[in-house]
Structure formats: C-alpha cells, structure tokens
N, C-alpha and C. Protein backbone atom coordinates (compact mmCIF):
# COMPACT_ATOMS: atom_id res chain seq x y z
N UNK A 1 -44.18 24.18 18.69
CA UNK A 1 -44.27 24.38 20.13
C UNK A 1 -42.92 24.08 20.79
N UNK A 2 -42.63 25.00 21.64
CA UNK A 2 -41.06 24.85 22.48
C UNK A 2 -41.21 22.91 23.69
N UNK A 3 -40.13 22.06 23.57
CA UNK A 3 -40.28 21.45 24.22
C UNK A 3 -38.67 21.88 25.14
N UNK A 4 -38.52 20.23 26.10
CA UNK A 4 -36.89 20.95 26.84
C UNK A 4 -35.60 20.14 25.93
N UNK A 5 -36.27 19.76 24.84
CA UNK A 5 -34.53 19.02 23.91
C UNK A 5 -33.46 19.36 24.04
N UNK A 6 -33.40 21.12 24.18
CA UNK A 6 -32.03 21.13 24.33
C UNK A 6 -31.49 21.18 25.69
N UNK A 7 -32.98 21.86 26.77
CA UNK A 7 -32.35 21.75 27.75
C UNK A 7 -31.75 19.99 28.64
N UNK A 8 -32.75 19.43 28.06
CA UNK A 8 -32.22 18.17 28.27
C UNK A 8 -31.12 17.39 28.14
N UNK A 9 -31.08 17.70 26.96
CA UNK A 9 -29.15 17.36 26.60
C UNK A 9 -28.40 17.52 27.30
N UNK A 10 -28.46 18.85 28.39
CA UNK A 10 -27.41 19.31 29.79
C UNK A 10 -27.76 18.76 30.54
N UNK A 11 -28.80 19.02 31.18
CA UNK A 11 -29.60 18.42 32.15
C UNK A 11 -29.06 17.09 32.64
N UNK A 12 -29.29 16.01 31.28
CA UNK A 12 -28.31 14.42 31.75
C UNK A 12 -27.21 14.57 32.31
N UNK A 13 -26.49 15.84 31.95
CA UNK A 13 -24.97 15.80 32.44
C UNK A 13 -25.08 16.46 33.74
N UNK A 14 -25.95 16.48 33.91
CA UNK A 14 -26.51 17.04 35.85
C UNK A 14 -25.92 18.74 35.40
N UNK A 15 -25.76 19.55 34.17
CA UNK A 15 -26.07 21.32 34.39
C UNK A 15 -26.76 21.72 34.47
N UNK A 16 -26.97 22.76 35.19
CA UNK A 16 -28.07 23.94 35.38
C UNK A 16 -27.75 24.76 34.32
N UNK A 17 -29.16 25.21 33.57
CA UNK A 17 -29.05 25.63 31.90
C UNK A 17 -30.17 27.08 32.17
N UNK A 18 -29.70 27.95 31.70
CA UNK A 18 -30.50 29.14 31.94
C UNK A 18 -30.96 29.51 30.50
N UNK A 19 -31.77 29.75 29.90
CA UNK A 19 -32.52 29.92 28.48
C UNK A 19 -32.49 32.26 28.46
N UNK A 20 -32.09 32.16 27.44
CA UNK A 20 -31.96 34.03 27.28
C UNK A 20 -32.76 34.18 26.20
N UNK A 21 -33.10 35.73 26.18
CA UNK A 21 -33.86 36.32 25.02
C UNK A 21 -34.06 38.10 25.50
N UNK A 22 -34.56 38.65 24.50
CA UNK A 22 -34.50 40.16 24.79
C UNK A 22 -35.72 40.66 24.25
N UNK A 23 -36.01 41.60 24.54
CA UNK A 23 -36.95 42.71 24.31
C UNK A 23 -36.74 44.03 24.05
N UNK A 24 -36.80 44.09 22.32
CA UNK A 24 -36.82 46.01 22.33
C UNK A 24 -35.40 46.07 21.59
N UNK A 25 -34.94 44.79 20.75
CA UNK A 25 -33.52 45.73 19.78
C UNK A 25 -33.97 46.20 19.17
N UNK A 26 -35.47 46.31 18.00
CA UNK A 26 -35.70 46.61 17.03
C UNK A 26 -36.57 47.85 16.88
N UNK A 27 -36.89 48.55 18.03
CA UNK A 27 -37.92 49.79 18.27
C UNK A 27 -37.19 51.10 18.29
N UNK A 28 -37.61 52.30 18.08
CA UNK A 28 -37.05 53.47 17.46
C UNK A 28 -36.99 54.51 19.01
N UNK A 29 -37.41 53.79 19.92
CA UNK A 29 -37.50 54.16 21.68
C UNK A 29 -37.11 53.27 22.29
N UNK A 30 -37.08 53.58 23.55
CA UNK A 30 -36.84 52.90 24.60
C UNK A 30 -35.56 52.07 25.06
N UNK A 31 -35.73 51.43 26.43
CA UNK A 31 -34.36 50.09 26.51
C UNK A 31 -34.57 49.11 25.50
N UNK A 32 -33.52 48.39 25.94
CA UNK A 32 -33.59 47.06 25.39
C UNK A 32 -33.25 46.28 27.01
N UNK A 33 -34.04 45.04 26.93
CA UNK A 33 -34.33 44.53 28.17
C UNK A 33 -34.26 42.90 27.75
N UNK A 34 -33.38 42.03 29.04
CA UNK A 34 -33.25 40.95 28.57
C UNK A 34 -33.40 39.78 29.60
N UNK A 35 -33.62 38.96 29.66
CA UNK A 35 -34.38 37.98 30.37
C UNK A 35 -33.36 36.58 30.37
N UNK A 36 -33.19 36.20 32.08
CA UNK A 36 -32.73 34.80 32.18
C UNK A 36 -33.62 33.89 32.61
N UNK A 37 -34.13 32.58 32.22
CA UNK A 37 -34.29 32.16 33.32
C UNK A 37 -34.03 30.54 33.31
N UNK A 38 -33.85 30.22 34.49
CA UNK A 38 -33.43 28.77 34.87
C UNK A 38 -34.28 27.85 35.56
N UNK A 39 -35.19 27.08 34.82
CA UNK A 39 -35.78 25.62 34.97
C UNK A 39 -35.47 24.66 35.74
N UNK A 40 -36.33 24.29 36.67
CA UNK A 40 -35.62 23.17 37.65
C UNK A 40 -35.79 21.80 36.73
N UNK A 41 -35.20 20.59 36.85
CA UNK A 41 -35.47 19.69 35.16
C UNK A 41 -36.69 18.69 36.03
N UNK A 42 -37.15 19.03 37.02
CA UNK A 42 -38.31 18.15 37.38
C UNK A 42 -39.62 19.39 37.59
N UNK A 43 -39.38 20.46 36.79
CA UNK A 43 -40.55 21.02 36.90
C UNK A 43 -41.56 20.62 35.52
N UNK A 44 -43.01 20.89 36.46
CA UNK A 44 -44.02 20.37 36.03
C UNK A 44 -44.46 21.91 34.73
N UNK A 45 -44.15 22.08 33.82
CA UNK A 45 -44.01 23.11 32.85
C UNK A 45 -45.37 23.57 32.59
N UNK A 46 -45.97 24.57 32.45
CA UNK A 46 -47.04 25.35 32.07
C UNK A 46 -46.97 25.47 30.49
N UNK A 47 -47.75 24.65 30.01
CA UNK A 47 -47.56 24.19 28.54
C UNK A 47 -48.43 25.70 27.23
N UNK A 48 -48.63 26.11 27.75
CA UNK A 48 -49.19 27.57 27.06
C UNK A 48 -47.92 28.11 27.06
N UNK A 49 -46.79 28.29 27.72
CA UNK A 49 -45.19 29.30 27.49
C UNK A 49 -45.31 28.68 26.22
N UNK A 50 -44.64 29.99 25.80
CA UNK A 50 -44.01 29.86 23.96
C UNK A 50 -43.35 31.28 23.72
N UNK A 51 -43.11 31.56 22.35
CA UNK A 51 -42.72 32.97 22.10
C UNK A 51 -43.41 33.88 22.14
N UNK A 52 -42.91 34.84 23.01
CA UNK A 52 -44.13 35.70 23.75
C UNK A 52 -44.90 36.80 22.29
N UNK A 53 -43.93 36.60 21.07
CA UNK A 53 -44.96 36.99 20.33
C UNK A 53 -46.08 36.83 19.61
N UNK A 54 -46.04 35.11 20.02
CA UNK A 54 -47.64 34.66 19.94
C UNK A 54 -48.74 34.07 20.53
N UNK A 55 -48.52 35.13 21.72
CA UNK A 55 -49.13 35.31 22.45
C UNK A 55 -50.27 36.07 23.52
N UNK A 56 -51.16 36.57 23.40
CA UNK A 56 -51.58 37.89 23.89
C UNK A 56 -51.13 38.52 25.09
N UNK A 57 -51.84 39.50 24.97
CA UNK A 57 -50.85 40.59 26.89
C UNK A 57 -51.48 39.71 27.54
N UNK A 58 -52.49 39.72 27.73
CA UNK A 58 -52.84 39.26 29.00
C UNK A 58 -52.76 37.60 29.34
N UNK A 59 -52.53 36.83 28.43
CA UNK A 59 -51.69 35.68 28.73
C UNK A 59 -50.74 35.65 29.37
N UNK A 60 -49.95 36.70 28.51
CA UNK A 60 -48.15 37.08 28.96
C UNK A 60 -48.27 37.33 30.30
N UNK A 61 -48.99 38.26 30.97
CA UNK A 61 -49.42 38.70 32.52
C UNK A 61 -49.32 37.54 33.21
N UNK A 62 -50.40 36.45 32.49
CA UNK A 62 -50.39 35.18 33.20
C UNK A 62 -49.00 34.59 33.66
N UNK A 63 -49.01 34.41 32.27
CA UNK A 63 -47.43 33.42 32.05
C UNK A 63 -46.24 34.19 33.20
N UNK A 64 -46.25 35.62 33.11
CA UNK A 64 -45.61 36.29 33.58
C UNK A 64 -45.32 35.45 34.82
N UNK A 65 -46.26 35.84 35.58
CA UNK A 65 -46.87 35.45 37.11
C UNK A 65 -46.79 34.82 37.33
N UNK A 66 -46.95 32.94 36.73
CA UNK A 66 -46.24 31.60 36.69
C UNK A 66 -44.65 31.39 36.98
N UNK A 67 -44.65 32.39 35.88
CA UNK A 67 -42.94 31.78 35.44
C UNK A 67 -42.22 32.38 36.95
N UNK A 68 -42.29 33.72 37.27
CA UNK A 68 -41.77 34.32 38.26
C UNK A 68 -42.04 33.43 39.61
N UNK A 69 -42.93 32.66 39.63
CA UNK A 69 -43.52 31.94 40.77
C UNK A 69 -42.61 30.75 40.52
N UNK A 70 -42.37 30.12 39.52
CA UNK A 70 -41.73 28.62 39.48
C UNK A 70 -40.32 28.58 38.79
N UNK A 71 -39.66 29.57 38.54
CA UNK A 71 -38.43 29.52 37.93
C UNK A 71 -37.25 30.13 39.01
N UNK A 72 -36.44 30.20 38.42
CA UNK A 72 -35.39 31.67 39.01
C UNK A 72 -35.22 32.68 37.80
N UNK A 73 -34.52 33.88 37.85
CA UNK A 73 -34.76 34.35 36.31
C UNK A 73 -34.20 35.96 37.27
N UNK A 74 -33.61 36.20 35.71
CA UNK A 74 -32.61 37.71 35.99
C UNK A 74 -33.03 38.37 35.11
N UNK A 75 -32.98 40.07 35.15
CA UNK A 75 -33.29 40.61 34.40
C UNK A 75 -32.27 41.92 34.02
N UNK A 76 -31.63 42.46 33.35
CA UNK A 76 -30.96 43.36 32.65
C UNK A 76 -31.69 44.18 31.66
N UNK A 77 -31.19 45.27 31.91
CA UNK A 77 -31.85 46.74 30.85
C UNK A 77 -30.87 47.52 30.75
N UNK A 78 -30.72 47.93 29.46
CA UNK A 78 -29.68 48.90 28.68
C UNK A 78 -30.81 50.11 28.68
N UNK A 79 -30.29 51.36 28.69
CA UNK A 79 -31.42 52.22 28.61
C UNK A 79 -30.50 53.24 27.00
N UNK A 80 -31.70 54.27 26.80
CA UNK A 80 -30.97 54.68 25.08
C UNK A 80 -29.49 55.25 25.29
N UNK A 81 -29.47 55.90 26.37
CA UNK A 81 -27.85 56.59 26.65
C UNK A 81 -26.91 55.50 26.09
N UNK A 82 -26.82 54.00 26.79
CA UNK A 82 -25.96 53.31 26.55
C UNK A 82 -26.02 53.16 24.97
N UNK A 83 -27.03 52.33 24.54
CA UNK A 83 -27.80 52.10 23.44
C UNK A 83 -27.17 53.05 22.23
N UNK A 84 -26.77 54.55 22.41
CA UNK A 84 -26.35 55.04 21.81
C UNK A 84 -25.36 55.38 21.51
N UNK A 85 -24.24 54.77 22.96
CA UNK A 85 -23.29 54.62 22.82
C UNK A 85 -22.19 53.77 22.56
N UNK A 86 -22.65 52.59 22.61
CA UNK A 86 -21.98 51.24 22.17
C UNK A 86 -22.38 50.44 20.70
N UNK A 87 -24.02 50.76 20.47
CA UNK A 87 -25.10 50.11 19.93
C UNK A 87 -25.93 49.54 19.77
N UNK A 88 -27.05 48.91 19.21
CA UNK A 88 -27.65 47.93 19.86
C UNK A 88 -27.40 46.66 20.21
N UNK A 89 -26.62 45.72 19.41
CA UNK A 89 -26.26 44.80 19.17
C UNK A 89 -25.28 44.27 20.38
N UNK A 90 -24.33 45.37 20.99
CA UNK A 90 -23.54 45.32 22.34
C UNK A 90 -24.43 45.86 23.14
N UNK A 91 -25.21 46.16 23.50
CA UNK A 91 -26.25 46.82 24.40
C UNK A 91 -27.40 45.93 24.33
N UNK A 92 -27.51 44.71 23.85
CA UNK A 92 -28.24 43.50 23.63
C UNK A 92 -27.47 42.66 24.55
N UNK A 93 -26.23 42.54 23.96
CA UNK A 93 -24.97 41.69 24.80
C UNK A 93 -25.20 41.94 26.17
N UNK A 94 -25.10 43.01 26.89
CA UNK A 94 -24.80 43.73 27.94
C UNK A 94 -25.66 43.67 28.61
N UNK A 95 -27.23 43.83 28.35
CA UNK A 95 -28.15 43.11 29.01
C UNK A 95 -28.66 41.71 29.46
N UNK A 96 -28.53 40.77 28.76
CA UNK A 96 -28.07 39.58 28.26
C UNK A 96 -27.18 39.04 29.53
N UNK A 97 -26.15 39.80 29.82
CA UNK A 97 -24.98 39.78 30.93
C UNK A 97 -25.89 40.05 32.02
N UNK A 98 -26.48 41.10 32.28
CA UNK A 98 -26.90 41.63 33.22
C UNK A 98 -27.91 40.42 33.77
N UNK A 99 -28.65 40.13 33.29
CA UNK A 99 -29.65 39.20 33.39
C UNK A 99 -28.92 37.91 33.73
N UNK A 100 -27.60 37.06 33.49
CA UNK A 100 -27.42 36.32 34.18
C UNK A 100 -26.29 36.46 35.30
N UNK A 101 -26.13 37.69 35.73
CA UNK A 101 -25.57 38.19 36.68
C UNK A 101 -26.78 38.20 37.69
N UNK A 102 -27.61 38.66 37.34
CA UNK A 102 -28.88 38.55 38.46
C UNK A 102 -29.46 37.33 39.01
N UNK A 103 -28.85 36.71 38.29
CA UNK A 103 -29.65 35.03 38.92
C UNK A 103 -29.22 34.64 40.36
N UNK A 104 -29.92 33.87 40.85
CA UNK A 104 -29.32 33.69 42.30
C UNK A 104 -28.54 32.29 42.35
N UNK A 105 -28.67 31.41 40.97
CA UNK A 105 -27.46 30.46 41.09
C UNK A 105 -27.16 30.76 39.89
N UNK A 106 -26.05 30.23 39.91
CA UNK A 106 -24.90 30.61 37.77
C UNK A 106 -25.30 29.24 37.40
N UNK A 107 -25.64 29.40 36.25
CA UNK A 107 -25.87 28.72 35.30
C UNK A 107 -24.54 28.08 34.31
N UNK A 108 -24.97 26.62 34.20
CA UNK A 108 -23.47 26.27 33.66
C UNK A 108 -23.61 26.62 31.74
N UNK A 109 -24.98 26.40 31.55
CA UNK A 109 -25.10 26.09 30.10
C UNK A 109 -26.06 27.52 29.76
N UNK A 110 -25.44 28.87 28.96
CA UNK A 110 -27.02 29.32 28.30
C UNK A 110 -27.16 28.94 26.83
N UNK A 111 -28.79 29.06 26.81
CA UNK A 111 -29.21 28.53 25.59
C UNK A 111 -29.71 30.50 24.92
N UNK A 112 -29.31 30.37 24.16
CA UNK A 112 -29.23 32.16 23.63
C UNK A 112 -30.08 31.75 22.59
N UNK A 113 -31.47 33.12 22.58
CA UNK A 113 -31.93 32.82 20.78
C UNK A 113 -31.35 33.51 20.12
N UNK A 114 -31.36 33.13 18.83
CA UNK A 114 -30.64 33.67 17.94
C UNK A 114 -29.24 32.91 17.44
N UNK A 115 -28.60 33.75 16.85
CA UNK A 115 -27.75 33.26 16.36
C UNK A 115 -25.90 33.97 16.43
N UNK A 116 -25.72 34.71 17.72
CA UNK A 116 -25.00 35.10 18.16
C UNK A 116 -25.32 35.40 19.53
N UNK A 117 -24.06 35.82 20.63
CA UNK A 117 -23.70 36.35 21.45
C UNK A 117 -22.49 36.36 21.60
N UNK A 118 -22.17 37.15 22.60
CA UNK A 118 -20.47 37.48 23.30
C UNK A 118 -20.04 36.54 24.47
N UNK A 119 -19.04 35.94 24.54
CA UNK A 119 -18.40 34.82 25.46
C UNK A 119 -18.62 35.68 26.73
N UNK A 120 -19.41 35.23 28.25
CA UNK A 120 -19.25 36.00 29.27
C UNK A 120 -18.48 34.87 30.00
N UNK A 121 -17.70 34.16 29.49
CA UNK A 121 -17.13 32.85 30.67
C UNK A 121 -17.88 31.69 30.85
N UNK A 122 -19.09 31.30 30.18
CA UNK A 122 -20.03 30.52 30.78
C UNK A 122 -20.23 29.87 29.07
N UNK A 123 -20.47 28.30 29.12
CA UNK A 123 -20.74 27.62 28.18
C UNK A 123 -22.42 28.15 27.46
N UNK A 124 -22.07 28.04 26.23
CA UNK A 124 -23.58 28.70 25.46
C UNK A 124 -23.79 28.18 24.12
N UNK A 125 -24.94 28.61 23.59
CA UNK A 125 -25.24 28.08 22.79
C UNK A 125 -26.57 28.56 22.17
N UNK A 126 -26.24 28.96 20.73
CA UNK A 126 -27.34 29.93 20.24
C UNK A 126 -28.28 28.42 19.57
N UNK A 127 -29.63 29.28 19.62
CA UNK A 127 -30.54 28.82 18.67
C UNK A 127 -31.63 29.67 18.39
N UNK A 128 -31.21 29.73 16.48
CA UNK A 128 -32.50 30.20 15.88
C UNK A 128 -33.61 30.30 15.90
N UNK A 129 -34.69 31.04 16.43
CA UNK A 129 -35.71 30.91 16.94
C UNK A 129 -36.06 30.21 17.23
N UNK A 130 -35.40 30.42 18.84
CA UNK A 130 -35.10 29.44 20.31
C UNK A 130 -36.27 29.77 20.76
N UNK A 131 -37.03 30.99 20.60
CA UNK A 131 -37.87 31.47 21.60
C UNK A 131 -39.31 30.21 21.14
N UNK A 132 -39.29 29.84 19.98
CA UNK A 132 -40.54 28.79 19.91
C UNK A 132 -39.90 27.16 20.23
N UNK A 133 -38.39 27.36 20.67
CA UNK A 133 -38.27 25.98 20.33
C UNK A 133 -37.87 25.53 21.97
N UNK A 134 -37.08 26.25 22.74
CA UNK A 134 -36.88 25.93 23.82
C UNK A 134 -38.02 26.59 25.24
N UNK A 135 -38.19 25.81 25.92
CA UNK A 135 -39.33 26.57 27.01
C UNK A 135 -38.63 27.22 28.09
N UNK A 136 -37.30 27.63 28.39
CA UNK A 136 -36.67 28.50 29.10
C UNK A 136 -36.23 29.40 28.42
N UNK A 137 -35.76 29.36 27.02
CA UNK A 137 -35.87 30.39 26.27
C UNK A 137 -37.44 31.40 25.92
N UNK A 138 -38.02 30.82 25.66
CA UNK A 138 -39.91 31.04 25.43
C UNK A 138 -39.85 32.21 26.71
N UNK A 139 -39.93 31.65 27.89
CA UNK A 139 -40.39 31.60 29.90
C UNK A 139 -39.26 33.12 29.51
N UNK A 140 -37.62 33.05 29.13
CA UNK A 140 -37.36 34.46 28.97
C UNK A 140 -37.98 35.48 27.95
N UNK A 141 -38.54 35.23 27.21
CA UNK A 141 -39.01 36.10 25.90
C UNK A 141 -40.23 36.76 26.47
N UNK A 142 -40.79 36.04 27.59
CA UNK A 142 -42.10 35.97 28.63
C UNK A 142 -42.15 37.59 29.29
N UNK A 143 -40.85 37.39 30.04
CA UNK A 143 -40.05 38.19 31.00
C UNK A 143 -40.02 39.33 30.58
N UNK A 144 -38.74 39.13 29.67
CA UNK A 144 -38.60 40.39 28.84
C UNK A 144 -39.51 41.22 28.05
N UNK A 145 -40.48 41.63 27.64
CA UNK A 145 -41.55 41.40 26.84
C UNK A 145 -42.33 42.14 27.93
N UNK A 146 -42.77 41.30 29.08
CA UNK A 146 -43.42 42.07 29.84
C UNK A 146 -43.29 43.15 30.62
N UNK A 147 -42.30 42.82 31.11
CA UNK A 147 -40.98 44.01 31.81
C UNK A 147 -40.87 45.16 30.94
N UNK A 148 -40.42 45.26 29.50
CA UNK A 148 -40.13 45.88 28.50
C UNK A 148 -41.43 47.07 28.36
N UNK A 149 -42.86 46.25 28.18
CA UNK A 149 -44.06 47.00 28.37
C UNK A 149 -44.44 47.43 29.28
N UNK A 150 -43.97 47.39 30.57
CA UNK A 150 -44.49 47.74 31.59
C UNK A 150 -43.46 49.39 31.54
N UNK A 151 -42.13 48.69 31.31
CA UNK A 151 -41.62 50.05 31.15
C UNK A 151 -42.17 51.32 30.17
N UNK A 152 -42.29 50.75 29.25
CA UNK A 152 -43.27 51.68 28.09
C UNK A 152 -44.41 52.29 28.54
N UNK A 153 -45.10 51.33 29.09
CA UNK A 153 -46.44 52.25 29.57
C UNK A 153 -46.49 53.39 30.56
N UNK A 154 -45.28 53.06 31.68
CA UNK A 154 -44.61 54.01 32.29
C UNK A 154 -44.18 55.52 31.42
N UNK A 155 -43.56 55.06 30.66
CA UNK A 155 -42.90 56.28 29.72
C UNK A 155 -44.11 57.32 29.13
N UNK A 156 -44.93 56.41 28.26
CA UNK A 156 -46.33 56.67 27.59
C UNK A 156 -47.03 57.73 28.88
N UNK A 157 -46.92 57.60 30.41
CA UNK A 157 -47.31 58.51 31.21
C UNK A 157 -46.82 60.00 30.94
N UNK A 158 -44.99 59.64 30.59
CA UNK A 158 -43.93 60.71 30.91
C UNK A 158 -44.51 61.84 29.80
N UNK A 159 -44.42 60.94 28.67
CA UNK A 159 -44.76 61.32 26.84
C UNK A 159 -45.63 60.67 26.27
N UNK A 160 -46.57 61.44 26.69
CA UNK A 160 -48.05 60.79 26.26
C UNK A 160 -48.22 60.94 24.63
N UNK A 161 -47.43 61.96 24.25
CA UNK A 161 -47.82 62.14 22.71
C UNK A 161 -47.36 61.21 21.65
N UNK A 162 -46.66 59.72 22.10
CA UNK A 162 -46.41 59.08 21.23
C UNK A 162 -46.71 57.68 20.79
N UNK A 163 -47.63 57.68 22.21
CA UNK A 163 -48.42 55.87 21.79
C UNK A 163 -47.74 54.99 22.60
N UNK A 164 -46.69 55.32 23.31
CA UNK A 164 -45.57 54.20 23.88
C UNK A 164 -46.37 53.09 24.37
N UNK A 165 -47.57 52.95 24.80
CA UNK A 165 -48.39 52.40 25.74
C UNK A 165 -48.77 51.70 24.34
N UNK A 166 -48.74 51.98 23.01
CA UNK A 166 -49.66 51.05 22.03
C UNK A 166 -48.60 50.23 20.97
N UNK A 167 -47.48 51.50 20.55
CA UNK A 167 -46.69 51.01 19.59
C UNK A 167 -45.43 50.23 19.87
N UNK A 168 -45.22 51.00 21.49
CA UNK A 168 -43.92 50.07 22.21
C UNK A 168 -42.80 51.12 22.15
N UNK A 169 -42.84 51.95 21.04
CA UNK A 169 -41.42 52.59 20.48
C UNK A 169 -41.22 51.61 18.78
N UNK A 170 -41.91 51.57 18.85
CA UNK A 170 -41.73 50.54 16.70
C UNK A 170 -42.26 51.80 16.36
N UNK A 171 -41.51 51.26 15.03
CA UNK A 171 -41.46 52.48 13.93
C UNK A 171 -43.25 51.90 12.97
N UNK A 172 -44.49 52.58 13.71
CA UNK A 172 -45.19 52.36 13.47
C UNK A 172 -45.87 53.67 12.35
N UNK A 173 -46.76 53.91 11.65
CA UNK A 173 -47.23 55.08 10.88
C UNK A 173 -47.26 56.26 12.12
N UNK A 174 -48.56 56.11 12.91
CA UNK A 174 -48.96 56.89 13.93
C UNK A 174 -47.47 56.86 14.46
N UNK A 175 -46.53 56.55 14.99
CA UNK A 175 -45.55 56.76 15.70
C UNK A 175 -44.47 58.20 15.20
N UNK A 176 -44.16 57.59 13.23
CA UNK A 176 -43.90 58.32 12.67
C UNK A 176 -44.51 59.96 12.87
N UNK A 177 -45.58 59.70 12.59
CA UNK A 177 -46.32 61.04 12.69
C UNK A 177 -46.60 62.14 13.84
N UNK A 178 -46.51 61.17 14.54
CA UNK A 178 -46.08 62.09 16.50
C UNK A 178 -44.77 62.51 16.10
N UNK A 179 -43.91 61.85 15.93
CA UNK A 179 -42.51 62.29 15.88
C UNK A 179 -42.32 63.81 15.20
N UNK A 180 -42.93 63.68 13.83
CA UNK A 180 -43.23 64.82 12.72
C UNK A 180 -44.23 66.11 13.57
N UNK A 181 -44.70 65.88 14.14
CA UNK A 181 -45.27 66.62 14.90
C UNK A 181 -45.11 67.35 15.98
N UNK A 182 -44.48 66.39 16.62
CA UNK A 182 -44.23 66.44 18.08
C UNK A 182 -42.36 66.83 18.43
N UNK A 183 -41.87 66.33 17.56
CA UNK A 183 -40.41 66.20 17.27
C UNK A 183 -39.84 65.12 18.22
N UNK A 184 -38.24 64.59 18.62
CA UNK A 184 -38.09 63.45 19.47
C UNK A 184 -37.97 63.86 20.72
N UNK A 185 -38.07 62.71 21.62
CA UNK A 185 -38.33 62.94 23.28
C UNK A 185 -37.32 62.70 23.89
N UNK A 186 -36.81 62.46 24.75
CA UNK A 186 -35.75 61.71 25.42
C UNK A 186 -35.14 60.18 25.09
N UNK A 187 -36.25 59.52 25.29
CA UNK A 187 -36.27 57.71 25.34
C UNK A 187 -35.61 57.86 23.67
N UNK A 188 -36.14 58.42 22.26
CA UNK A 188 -35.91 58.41 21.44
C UNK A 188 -34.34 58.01 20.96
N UNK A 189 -33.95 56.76 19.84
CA UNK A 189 -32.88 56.33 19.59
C UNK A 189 -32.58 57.44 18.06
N UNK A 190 -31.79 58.21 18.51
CA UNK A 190 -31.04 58.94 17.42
C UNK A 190 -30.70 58.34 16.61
N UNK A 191 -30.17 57.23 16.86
CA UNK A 191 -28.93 56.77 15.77
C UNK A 191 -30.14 55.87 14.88
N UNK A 192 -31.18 55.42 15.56
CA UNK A 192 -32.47 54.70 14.44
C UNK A 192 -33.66 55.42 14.03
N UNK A 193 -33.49 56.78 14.65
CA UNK A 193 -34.28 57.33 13.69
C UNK A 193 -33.39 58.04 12.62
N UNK A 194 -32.17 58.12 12.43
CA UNK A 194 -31.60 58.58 11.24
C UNK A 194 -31.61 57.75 10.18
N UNK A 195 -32.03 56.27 10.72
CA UNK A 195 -32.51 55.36 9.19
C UNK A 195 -33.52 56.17 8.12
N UNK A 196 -34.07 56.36 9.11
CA UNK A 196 -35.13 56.97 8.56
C UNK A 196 -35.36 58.41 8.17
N UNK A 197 -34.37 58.54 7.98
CA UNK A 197 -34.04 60.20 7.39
C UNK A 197 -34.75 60.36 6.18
N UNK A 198 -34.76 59.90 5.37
CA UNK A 198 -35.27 60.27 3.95
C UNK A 198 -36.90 60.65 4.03
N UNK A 199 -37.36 60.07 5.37
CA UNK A 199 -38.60 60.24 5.42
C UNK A 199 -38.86 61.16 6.53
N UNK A 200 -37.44 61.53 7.22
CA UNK A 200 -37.98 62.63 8.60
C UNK A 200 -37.05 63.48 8.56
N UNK A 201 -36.76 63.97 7.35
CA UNK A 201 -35.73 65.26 6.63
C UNK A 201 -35.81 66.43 7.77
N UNK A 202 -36.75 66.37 8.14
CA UNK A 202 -36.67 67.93 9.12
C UNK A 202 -36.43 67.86 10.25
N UNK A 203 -36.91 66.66 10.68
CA UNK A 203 -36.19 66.35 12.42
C UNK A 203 -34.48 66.70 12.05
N UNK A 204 -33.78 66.12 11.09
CA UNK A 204 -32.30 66.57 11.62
C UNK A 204 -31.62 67.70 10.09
N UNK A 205 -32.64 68.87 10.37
CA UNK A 205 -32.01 70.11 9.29
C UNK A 205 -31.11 70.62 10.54
C-alpha cells in the first residue's frame, strides 16, 4: 500500500512535492497522457488511492472526483502525431512536462514512477513502482488513467470498430483482429504496430 515516505522526506524541509505518472505508453492507439499532482502535507488522505491498476473504473471515478476535489494536479497529453514523431519514451517526457506546467503552484520536488525522466529544471526523483508506493504518485496514476479512458471512449464513438471503449488501444486478440479487418484508423501508432508485423504482414504490403 502507497504511504507519504517519500513525500515526507521533503515535506520536513518545508517543499512542495508533486508525485507524476502516465497513461497509455504501452497501447497500439491513442495519446499518452500524464498526471501531476501536489498534496497539501496536512491532508487528511483517502486511504483506498493506490495504483490505479488495482483498482476498478468505478472506484477510479471515485478516487477521480476526490483527488480533483482535494489536491492541485496538471494534466498533459501527447497525441499519436507527436508520438510518432519523437517517440514514446520523449512523448512520455513531454507530457510529464506538460502536466507540471499546468499546476497552479511549481513544485520544488517531483517524485516520477519509474525509473527515468528528463531534467525540466526542477529537483526529482524516480521510483520503481512509485505508483503503489507513493500516494501522490498513486492520486497521479488516478488522473491519468481516467482522463486517458475517457479519451478512448470518446474515440470508440469516432471508431467504433475497434473496442477503444474496452481494450483502451492494447494490443489485445479482438483488437488485433479489427485491425485485420478493418485495417488502421487515425489514433493508430504506426511505428507499434510494425512490431507486430510478422503477424499483420498485410496491413504494410
């Protein structure tokens, strides 16, 4: 379960610590979408936040609705154009940015999950699946996550033929098989469905 250890560690030193995380590097559609948010250190914490992947939607809705009510918190989205033009990994970065550009105070300390990011000027600090260990990291995974699906289900309106509303954009069987069928849409990441060439030979004859 995420407690505030690390945010605490700043906190004594009187910083304001903003916790990051993203939604959507690993799906064969869509943005990638990334989440700040910043904890007041006398808030009374909603002890159900955790990593929003173990968690159900309609918790997340909850949590959603909490967190937005008792935090501050920024949000950034890379959409596939960029995505395809930089990569994912800088188009992770870039949202990431975006999201603590949106905050309405700067944050002295972020706590990043994972185990990289790019220097934006601001003190940081990765941790390995941060999203179960820190609760402003968790509260962003929250964000992002929900935001991310909301966008999908949107899309799933645009291009109904591919599940967006079920699979997200993951390289799911049924997803595969719309694709084979249907061929790719817009939202579709070129450069990750050519992983998968050996198995979708005819999308790029």
């Amino acid at each position: 379960m995420p407690d505030f250890s690390y945010e605490n560690k700043y906190w004594n030193e009187g910083l304001i610590v903003a916790g990051i995380d993203e939604a959507g590097r690993g799906p064969l559609a869509g943005p990638v979408v990334a989440s700040s948010v910043i904890f007041d250190k006398n808030i009374e914490i909603n002890h159900l936040i955790n990593d929003s992947k173990k968690i159900n939607q309609s918790n997340r809705d909850l949590l959603f609705e909490w967190i937005i009510g008792n935090a501050k918190f920024g949000v950034g989205i890379v959409e596939v154009e960029e995505i395809e033009k930089i990569n994912i990994l800088n188009s992770t970065f870039q949202a990431m940015k975006i999201s603590v550009d949106q905050l309405l105070i700067k944050p002295d300390v972020l706590l990043i999950d994972g185990n990289r990011f790019k220097d934006i000027g601001i003190k940081f600090e990765t941790i390995i699946k941060g999203d179960s260990i820190s609760y402003s990291i968790s509260a962003a995974s929250i964000i992002a996550k929900v935001i991310r699906d909301r966008i999908m289900d949107e899309y799933h309106e645009k291009y109904p033929n591919y599940g967006f509303n079920k699979n997200r954009g993951y390289a799911t069987k049924s997803h595969f098989d719309a694709i084979e069928k249907y061929g790719i849409c817009p939202i579709h990441r070129l450069s990750f469905l050519k992983k998968f060439a050996n198995r979708q030979n005819s999308m790029f004859d």
